[in-house]
Structure formats: C-alpha cells, structure tokens
PDB file of N, CA and C in Angstrom:
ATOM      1  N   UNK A   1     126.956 142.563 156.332  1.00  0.00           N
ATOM      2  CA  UNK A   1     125.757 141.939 156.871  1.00  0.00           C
ATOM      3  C   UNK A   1     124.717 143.010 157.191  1.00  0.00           C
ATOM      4  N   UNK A   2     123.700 143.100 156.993  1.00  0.00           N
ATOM      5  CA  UNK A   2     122.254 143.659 156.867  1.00  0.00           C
ATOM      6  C   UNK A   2     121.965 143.356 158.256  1.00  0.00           C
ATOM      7  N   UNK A   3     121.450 144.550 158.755  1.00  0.00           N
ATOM      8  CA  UNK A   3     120.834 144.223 160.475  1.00  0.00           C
ATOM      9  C   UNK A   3     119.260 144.327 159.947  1.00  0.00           C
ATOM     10  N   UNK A   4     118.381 143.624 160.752  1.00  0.00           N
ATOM     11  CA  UNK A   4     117.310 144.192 160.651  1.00  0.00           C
ATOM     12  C   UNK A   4     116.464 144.532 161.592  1.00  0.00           C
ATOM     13  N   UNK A   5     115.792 145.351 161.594  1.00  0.00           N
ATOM     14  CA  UNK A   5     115.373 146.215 162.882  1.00  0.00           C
ATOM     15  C   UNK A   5     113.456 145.991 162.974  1.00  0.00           C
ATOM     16  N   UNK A   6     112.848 145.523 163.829  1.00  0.00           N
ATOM     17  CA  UNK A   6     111.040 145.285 164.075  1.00  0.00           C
ATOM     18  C   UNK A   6     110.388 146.874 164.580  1.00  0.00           C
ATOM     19  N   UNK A   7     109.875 147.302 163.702  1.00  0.00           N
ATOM     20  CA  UNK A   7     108.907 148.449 163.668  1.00  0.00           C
ATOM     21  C   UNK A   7     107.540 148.187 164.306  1.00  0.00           C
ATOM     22  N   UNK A   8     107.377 149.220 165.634  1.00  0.00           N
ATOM     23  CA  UNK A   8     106.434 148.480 166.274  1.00  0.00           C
ATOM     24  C   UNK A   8     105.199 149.743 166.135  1.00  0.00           C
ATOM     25  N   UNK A   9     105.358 151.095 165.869  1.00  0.00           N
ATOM     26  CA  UNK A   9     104.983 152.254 166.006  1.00  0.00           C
ATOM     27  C   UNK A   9     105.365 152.914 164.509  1.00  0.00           C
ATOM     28  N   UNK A  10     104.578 154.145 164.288  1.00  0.00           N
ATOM     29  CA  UNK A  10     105.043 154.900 163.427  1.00  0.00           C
ATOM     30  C   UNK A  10     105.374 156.433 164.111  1.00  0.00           C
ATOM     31  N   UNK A  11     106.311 157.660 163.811  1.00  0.00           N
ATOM     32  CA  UNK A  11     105.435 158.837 164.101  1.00  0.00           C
ATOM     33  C   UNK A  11     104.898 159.305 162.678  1.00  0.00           C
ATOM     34  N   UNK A  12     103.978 160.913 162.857  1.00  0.00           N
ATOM     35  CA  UNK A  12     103.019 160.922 161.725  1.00  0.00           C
ATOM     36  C   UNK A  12     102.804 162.731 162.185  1.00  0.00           C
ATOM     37  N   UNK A  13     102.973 163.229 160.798  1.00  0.00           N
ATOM     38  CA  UNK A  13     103.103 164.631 160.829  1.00  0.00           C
ATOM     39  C   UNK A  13     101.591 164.951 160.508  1.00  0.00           C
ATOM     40  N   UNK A  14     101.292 166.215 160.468  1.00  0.00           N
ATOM     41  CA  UNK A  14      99.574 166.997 160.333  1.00  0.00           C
ATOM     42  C   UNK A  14      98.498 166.097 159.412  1.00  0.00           C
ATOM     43  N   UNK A  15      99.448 165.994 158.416  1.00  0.00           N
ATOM     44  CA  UNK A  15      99.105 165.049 157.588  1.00  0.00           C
ATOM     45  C   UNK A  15      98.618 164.022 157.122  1.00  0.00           C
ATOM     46  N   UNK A  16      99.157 162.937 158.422  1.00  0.00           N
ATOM     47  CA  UNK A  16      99.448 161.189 158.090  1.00  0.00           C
ATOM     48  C   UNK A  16     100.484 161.051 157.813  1.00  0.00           C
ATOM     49  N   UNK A  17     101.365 161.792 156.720  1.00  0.00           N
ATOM     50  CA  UNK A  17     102.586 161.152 156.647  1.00  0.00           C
ATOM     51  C   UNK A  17     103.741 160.368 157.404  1.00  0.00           C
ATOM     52  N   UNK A  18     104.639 159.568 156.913  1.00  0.00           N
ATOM     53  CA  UNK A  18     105.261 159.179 158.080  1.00  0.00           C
ATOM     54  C   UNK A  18     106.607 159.329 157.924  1.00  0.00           C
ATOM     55  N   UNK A  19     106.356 159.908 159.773  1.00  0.00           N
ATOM     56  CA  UNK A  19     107.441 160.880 159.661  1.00  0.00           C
ATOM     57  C   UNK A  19     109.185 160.200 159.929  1.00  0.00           C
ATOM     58  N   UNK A  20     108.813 159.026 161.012  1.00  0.00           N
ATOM     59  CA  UNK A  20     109.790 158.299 162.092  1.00  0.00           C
ATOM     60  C   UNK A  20     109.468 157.098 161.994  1.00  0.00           C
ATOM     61  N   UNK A  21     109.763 155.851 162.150  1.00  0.00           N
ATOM     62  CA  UNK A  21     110.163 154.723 162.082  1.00  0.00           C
ATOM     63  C   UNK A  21     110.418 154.397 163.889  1.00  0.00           C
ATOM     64  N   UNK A  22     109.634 153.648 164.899  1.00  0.00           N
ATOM     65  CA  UNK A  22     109.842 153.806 165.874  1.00  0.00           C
ATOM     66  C   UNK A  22     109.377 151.981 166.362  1.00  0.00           C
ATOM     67  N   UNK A  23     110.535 151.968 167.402  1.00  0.00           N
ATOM     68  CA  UNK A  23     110.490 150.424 168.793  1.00  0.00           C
ATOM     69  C   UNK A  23     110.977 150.876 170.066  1.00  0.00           C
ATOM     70  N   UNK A  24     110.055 151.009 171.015  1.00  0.00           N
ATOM     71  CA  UNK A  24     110.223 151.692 172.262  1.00  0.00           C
ATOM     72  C   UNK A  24     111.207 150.762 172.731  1.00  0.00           C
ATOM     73  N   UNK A  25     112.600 150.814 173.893  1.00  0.00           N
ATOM     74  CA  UNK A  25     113.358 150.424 174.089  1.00  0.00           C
ATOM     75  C   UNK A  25     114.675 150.248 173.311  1.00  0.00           C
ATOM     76  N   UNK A  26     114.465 150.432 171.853  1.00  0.00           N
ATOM     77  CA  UNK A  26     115.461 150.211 171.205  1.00  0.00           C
ATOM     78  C   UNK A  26     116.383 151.465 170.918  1.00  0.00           C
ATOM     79  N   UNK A  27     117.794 151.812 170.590  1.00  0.00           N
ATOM     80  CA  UNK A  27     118.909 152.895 170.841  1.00  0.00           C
ATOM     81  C   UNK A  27     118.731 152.984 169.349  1.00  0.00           C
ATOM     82  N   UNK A  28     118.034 152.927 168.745  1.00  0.00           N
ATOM     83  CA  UNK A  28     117.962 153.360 167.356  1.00  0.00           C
ATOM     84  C   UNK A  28     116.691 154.400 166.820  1.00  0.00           C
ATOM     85  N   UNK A  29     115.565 153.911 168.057  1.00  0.00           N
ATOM     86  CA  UNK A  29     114.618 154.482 167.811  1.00  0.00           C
ATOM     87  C   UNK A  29     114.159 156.055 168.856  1.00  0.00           C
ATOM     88  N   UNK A  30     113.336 156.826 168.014  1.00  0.00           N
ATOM     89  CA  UNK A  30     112.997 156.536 166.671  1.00  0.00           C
ATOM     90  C   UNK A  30     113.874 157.288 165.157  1.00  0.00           C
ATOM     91  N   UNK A  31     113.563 156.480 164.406  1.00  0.00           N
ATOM     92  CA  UNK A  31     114.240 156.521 162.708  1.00  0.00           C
ATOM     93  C   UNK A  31     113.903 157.879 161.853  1.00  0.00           C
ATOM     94  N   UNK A  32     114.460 158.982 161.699  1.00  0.00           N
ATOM     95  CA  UNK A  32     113.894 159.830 161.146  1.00  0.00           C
ATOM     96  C   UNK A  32     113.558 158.999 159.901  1.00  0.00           C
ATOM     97  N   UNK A  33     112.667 159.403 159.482  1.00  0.00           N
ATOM     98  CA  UNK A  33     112.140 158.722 157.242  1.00  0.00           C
ATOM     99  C   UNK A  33     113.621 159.148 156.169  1.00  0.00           C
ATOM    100  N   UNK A  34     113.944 160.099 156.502  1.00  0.00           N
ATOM    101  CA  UNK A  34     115.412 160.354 155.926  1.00  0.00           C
ATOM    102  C   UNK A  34     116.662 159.088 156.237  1.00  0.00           C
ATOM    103  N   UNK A  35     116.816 158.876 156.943  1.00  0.00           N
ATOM    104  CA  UNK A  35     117.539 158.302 157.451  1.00  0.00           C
ATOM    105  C   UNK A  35     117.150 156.526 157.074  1.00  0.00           C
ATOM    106  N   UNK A  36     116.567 156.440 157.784  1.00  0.00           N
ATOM    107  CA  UNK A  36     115.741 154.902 157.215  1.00  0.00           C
ATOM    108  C   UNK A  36     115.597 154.719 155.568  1.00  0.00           C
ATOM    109  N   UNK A  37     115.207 155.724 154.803  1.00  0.00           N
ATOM    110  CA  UNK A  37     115.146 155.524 153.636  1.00  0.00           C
ATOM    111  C   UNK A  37     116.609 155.617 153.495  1.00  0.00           C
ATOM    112  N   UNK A  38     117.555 155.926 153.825  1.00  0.00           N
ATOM    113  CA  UNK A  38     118.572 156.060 153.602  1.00  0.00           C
ATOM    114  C   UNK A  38     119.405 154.351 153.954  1.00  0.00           C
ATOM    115  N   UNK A  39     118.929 154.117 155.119  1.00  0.00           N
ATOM    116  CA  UNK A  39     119.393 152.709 155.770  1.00  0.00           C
ATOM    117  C   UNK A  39     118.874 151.262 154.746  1.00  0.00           C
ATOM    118  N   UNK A  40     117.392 151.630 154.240  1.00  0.00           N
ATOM    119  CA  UNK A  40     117.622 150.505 153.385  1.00  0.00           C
ATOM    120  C   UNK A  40     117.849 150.773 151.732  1.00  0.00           C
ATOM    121  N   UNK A  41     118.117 152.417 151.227  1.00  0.00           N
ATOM    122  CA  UNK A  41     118.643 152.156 150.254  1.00  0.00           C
ATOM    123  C   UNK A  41     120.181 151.696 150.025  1.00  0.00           C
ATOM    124  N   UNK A  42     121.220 151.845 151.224  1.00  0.00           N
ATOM    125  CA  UNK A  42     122.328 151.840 151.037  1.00  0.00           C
ATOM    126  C   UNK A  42     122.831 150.303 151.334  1.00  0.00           C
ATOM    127  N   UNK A  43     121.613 149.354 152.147  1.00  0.00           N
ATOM    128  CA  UNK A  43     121.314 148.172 152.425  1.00  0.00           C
ATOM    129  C   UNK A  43     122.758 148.052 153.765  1.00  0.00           C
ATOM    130  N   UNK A  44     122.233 148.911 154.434  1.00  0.00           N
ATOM    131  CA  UNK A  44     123.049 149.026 156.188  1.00  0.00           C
ATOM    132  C   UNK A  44     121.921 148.482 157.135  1.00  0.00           C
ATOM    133  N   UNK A  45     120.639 148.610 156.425  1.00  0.00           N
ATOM    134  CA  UNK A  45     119.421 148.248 158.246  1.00  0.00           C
ATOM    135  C   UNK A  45     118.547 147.609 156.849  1.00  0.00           C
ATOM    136  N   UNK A  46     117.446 146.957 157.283  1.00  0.00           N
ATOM    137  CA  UNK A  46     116.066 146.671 156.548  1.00  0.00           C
ATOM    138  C   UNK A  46     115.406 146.832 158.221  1.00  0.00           C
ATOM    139  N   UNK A  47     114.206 147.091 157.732  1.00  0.00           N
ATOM    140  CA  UNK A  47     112.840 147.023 158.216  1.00  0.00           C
ATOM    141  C   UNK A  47     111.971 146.722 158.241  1.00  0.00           C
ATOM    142  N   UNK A  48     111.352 145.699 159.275  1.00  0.00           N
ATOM    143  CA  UNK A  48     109.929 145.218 159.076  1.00  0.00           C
ATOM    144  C   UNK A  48     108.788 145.246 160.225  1.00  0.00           C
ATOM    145  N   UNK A  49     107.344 144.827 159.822  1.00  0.00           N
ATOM    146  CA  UNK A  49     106.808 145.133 160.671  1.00  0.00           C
ATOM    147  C   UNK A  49     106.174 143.605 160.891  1.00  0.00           C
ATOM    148  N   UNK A  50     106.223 142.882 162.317  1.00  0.00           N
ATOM    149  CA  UNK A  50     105.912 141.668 162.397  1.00  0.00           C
ATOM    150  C   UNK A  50     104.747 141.294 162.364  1.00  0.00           C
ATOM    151  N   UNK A  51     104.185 140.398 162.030  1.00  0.00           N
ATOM    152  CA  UNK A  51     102.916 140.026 161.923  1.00  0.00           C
ATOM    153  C   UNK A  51     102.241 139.456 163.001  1.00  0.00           C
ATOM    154  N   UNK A  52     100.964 139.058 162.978  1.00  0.00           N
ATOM    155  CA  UNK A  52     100.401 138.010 163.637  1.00  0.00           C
ATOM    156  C   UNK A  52     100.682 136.862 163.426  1.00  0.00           C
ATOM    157  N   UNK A  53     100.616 136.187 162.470  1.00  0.00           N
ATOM    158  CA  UNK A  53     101.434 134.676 161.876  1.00  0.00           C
ATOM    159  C   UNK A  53     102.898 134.189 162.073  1.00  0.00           C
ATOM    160  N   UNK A  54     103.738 135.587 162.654  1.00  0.00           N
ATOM    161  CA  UNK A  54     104.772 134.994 162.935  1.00  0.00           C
ATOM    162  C   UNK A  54     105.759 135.451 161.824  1.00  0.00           C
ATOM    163  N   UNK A  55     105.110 135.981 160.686  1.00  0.00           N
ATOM    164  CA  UNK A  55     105.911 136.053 159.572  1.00  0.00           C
ATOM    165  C   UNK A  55     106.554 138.039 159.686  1.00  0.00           C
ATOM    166  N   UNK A  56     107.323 138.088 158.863  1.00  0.00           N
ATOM    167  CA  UNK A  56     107.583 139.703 159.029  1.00  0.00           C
ATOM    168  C   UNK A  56     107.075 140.566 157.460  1.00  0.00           C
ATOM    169  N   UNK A  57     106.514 141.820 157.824  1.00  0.00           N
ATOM    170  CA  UNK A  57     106.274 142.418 156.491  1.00  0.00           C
ATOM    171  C   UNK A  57     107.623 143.323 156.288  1.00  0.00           C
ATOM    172  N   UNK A  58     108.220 143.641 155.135  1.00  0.00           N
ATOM    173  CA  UNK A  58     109.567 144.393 155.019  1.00  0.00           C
ATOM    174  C   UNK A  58     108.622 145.563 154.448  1.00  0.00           C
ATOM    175  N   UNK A  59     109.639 147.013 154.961  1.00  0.00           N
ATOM    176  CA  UNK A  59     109.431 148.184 155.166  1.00  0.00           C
ATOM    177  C   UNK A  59     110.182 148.429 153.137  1.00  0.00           C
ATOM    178  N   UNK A  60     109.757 149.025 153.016  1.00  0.00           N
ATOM    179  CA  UNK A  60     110.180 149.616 151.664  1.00  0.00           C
ATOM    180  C   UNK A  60     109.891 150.985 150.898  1.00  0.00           C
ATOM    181  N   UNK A  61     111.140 151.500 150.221  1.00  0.00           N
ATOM    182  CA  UNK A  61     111.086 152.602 150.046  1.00  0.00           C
ATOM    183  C   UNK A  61     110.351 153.271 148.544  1.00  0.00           C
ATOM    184  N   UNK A  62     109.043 154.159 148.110  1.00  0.00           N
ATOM    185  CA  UNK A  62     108.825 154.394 146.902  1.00  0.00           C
ATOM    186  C   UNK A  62     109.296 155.617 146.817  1.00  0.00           C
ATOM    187  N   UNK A  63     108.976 155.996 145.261  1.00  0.00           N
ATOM    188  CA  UNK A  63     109.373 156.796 144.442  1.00  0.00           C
ATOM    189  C   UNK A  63     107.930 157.706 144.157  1.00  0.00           C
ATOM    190  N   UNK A  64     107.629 158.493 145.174  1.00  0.00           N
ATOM    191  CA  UNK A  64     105.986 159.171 144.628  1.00  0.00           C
ATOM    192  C   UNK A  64     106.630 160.330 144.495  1.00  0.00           C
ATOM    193  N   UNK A  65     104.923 160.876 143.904  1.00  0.00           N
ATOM    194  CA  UNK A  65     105.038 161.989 143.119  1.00  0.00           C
ATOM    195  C   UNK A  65     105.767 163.419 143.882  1.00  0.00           C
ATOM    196  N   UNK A  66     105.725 163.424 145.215  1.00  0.00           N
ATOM    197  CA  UNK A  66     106.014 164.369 146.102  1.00  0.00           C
ATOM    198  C   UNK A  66     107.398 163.871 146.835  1.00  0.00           C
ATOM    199  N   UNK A  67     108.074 162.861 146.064  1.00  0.00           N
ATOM    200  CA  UNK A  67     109.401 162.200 147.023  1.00  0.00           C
ATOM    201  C   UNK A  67     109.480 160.994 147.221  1.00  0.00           C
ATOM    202  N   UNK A  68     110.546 160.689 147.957  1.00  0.00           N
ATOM    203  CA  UNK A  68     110.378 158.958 148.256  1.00  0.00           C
ATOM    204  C   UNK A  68     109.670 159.036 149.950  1.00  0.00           C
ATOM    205  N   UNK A  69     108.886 157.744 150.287  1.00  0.00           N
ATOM    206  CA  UNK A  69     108.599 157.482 150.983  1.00  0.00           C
ATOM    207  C   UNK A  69     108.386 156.272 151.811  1.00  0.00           C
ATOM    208  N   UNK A  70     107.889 155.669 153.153  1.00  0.00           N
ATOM    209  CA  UNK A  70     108.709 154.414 153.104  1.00  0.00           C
ATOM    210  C   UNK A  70     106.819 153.703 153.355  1.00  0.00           C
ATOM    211  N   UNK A  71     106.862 152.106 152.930  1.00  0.00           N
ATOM    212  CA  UNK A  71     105.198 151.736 153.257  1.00  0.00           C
ATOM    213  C   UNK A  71     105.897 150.359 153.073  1.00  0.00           C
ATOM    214  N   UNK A  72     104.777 149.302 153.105  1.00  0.00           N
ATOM    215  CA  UNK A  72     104.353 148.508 153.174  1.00  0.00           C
ATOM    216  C   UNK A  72     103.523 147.751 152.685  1.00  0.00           C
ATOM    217  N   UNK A  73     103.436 146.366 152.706  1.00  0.00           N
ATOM    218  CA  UNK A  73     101.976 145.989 151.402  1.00  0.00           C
ATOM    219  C   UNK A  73     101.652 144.655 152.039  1.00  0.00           C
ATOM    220  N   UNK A  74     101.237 144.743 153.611  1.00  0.00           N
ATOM    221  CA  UNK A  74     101.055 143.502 154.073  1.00  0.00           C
ATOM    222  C   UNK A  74      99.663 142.928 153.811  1.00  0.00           C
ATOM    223  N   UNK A  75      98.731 143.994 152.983  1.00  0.00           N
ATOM    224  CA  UNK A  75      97.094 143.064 152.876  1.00  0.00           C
ATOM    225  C   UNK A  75      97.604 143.147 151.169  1.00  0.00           C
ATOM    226  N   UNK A  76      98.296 143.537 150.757  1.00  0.00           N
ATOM    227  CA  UNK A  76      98.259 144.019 149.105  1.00  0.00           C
ATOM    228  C   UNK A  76      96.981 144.823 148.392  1.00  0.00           C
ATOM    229  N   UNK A  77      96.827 145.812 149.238  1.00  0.00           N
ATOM    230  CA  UNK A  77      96.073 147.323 148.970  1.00  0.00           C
ATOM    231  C   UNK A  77      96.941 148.047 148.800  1.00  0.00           C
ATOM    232  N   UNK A  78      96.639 149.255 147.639  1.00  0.00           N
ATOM    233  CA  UNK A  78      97.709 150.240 147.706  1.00  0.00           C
ATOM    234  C   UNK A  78      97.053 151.281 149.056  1.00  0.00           C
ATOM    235  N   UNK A  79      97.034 150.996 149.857  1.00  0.00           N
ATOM    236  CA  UNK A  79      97.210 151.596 151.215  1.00  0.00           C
ATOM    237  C   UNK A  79      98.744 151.491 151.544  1.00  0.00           C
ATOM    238  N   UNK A  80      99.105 152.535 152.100  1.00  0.00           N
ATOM    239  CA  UNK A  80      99.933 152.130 153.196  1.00  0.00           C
ATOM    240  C   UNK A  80      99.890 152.051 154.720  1.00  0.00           C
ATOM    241  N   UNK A  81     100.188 150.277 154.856  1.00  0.00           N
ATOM    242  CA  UNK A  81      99.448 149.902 156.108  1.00  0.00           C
ATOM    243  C   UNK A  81     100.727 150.499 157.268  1.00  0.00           C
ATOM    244  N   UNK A  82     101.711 151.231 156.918  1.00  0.00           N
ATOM    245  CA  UNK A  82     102.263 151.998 158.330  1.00  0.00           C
ATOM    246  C   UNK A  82     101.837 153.282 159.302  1.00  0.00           C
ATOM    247  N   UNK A  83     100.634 153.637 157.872  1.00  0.00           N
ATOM    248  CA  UNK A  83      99.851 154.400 158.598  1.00  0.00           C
ATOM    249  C   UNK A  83      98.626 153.673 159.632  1.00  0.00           C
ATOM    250  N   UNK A  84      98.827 152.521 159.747  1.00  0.00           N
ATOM    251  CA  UNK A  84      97.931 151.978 160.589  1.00  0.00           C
ATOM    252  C   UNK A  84      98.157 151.519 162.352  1.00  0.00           C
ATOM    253  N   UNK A  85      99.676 151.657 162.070  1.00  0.00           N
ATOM    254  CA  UNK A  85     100.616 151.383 163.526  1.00  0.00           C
ATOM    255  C   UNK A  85     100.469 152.411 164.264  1.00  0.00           C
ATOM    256  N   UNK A  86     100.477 152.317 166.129  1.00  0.00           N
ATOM    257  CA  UNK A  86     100.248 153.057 166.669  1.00  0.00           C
ATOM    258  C   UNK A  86     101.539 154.123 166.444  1.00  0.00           C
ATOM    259  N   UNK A  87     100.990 155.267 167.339  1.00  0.00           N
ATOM    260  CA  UNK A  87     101.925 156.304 167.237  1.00  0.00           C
ATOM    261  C   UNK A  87     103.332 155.813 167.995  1.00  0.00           C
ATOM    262  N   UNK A  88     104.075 156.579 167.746  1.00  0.00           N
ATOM    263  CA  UNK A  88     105.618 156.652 168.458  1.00  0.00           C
ATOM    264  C   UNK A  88     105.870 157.033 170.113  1.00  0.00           C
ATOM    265  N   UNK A  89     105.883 156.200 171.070  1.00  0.00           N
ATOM    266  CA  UNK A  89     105.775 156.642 172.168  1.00  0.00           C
ATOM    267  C   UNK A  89     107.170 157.018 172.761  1.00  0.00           C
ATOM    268  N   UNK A  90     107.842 156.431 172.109  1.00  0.00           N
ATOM    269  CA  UNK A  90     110.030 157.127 172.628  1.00  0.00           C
ATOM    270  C   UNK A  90     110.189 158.176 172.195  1.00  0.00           C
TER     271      UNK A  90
END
C-alpha cells in the first residue's frame, strides 16, 4: 500500500532548485529530493500538493538535462509550480 504524504512548503537552494519536500508537524518532514524521488520511484510514498478545489496535484519525478527532478503541472505550464510554495519552515 502507497502512503501518501500533502506537501505544504518547498526548501530551495541558491538557485530555485528544489531541494526538500516539506509539512511542518509531520515526522517525515522535511524530504531530502533524493529520497522522495526515490519514495515515488520505488512507489513506497506519492506526493501531492492540495489544492484550492479540494482536489490534490501529484508530485512527480523528471528526467532533465542536469538529473532527475521532482515538479508538478497543476496550471499545465511547463513551469514548475513547486517553486511557487512557501519555503520550508521545520
């Protein structure tokens, strides 16, 4: 069985990149990007980030040119809207 875990925060290195996967209160957080990419390739955790509507966006892992990395496609821009979540406060 697949747990799935609500991403409420990101952390974010010099960059933007993202670094951690973060939900203040929760014993999981925060997610190094290693690890999480690791959790939903091996399909042990999924991740999402909840919406306003009630609905959830799932966290997912690509294949870019510099590595894998983890985003999102809740407006369907190639943005990634996890760079839009506040920072990591745990």
């Amino acid at each position: 069985m697949t747990i799935d875990r609500e991403v409420l925060q990101t952390a974010k290195d010099r960059d933007g990149d993202i670094t951690a996967l973060c939900r203040s209160g929760q014993t999981w957080s925060p997610r190094r990007k290693a690890d999480a990419i690791r959790d939903i390739e091996t399909g042990s955790y999924r991740y999402h980030v909840p919406m306003k509507d009630g609905s959830k966006t799932p966290i997912h892992v690509v294949n870019g040119p510099k590595g894998k990395y983890l985003r999102t496609n809740w407006d369907k821009t190639d943005r990634n809207n996890l760079d839009d979540l506040p920072d990591c406060t745990c």
